[in-house]
Protein backbone atom coordinates (compact mmCIF):
# COMPACT_ATOMS: atom_id res chain seq x y z
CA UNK A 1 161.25 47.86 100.76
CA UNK A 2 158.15 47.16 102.33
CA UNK A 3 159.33 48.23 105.33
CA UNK A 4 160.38 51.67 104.17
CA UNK A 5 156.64 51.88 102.54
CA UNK A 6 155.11 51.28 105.87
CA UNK A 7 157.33 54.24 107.71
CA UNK A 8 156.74 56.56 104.82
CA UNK A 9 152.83 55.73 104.85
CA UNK A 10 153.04 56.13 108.89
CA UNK A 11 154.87 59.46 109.17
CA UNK A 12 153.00 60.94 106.14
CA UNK A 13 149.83 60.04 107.32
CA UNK A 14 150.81 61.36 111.23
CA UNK A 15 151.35 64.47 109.72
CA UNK A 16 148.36 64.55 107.28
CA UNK A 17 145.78 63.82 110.50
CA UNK A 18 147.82 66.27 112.74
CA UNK A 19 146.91 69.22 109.83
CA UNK A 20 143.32 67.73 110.12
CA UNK A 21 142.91 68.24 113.82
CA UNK A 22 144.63 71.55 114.18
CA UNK A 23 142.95 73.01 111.40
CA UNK A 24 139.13 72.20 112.62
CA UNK A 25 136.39 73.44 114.61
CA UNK A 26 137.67 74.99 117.54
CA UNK A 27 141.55 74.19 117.25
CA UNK A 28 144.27 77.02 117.40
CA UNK A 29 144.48 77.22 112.91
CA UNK A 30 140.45 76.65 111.78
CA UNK A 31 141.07 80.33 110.54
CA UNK A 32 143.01 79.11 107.95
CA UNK A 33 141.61 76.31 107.01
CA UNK A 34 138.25 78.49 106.55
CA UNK A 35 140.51 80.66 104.61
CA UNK A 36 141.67 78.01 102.35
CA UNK A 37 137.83 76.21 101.84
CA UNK A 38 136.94 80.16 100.28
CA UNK A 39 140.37 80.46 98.19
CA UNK A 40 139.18 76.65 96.65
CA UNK A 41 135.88 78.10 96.19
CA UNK A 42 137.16 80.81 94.51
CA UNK A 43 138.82 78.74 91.76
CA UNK A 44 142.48 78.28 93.75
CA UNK A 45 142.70 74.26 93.88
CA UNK A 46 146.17 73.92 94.90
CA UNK A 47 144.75 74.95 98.15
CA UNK A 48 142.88 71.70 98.35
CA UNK A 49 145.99 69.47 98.66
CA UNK A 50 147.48 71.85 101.01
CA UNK A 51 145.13 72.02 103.78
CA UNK A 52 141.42 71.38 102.79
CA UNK A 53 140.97 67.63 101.52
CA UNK A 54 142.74 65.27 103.66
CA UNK A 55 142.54 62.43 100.84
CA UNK A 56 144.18 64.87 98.86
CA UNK A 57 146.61 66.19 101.32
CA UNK A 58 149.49 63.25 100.64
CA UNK A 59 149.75 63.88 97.28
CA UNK A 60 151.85 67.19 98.42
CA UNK A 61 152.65 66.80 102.56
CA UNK A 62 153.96 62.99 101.58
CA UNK A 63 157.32 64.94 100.98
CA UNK A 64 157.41 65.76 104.46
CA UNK A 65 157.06 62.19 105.48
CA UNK A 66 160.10 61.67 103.19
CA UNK A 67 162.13 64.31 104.83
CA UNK A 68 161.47 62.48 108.57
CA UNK A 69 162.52 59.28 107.40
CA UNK A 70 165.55 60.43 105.88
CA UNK A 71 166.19 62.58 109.26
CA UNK A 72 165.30 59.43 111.26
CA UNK A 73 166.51 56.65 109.38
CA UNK A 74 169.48 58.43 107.21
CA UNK A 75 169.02 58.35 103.11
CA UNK A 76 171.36 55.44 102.71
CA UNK A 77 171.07 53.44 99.23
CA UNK A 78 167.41 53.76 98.96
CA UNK A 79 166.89 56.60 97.30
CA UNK A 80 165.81 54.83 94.10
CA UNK A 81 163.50 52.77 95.97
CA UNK A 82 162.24 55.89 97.75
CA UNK A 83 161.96 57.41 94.17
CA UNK A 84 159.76 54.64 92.88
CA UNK A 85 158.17 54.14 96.06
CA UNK A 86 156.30 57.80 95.67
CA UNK A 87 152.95 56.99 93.76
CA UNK A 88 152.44 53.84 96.28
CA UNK A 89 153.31 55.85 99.13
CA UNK A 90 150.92 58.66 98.40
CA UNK A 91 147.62 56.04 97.36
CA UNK A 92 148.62 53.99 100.65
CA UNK A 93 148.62 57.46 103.04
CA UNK A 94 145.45 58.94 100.72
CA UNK A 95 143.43 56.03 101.90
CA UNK A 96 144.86 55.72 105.18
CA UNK A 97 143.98 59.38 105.94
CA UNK A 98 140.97 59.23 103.99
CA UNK A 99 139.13 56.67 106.19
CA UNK A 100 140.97 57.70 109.38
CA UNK A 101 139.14 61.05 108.97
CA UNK A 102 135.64 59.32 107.87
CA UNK A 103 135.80 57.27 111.01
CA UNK A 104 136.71 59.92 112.69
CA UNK A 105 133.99 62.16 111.52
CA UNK A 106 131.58 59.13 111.89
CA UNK A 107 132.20 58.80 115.37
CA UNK A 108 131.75 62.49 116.16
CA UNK A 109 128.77 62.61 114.30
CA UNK A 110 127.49 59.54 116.29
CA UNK A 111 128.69 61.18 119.53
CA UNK A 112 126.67 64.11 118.92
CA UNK A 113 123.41 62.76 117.65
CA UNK A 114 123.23 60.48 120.98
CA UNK A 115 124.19 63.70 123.09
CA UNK A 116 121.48 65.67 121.21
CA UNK A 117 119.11 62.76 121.64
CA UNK A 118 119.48 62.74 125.46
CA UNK A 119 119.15 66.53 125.88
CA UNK A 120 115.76 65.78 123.76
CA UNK A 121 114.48 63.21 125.78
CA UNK A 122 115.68 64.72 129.23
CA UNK A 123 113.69 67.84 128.50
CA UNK A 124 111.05 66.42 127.03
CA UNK A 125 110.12 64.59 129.89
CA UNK A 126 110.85 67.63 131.88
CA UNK A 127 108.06 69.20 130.40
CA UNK A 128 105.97 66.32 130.50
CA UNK A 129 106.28 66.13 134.37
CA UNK A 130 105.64 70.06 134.63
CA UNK A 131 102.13 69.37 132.66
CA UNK A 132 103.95 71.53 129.74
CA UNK A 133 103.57 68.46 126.89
């Protein structure tokens, strides 16, 4: 059973982060992700689950993680299990995407702030050398 958990909470959270990355800055579907952030701020929340909060995201794209495990591994005589297995399966991808994301986002955000900070420093001893500072 815990087995089964693990796969489900793998593939869902696969596809959750793949929806992530192809819907941000600069990928081939940020359109529609900008699309979705105005429909949510326009009062349509299902659009949050689909596409804009990826700790939110599982609660609906966990039923594609289903449908690869039963194309993978075949249904068999789990399907109660899988039944039951749901609300666990969602919380366990939730956080899993969740924090994949912030690290994600926390690295980036470090990336660029160190990037930044060299440009900074690179010109402004550039212009201290030129008799500019």
């Amino acid at each position: 059973m815990i087995e089964i958990l693990a796969k489900l909470v793998l593939f869902t959270s696969i596809w959750v982060i793949g929806i992530k990355i192809v819907t941000a800055d600069g990928m081939a579907l940020k359109d529609l992700r900008i699309w979705a952030e105005k429909k949510v701020e326009s009062g349509y929340k299902i659009f949050e689950p689909l596409l804009v909060c990826q700790w939110c995201m599982p609660s609906i794209h966990s039923l594609v993680g289903y449908f690869f495990y039963i194309q993978i591994f075949g249904l068999g005589t789990h399907l109660l299990e899988m039944i039951f297995m749901y609300p666990l399966c969602v919380a366990a991808s939730s956080f899993v995407c969740g924090m994949t994301w912030l690290a994600f986002q926390t690295l980036s955000a470090k990336k660029d702030f160190y990037s930044n900070g060299q440009k900074y420093f690179y010109n402004y001893n550039k212009s201290l050398k030129q008799g500019n500072g």
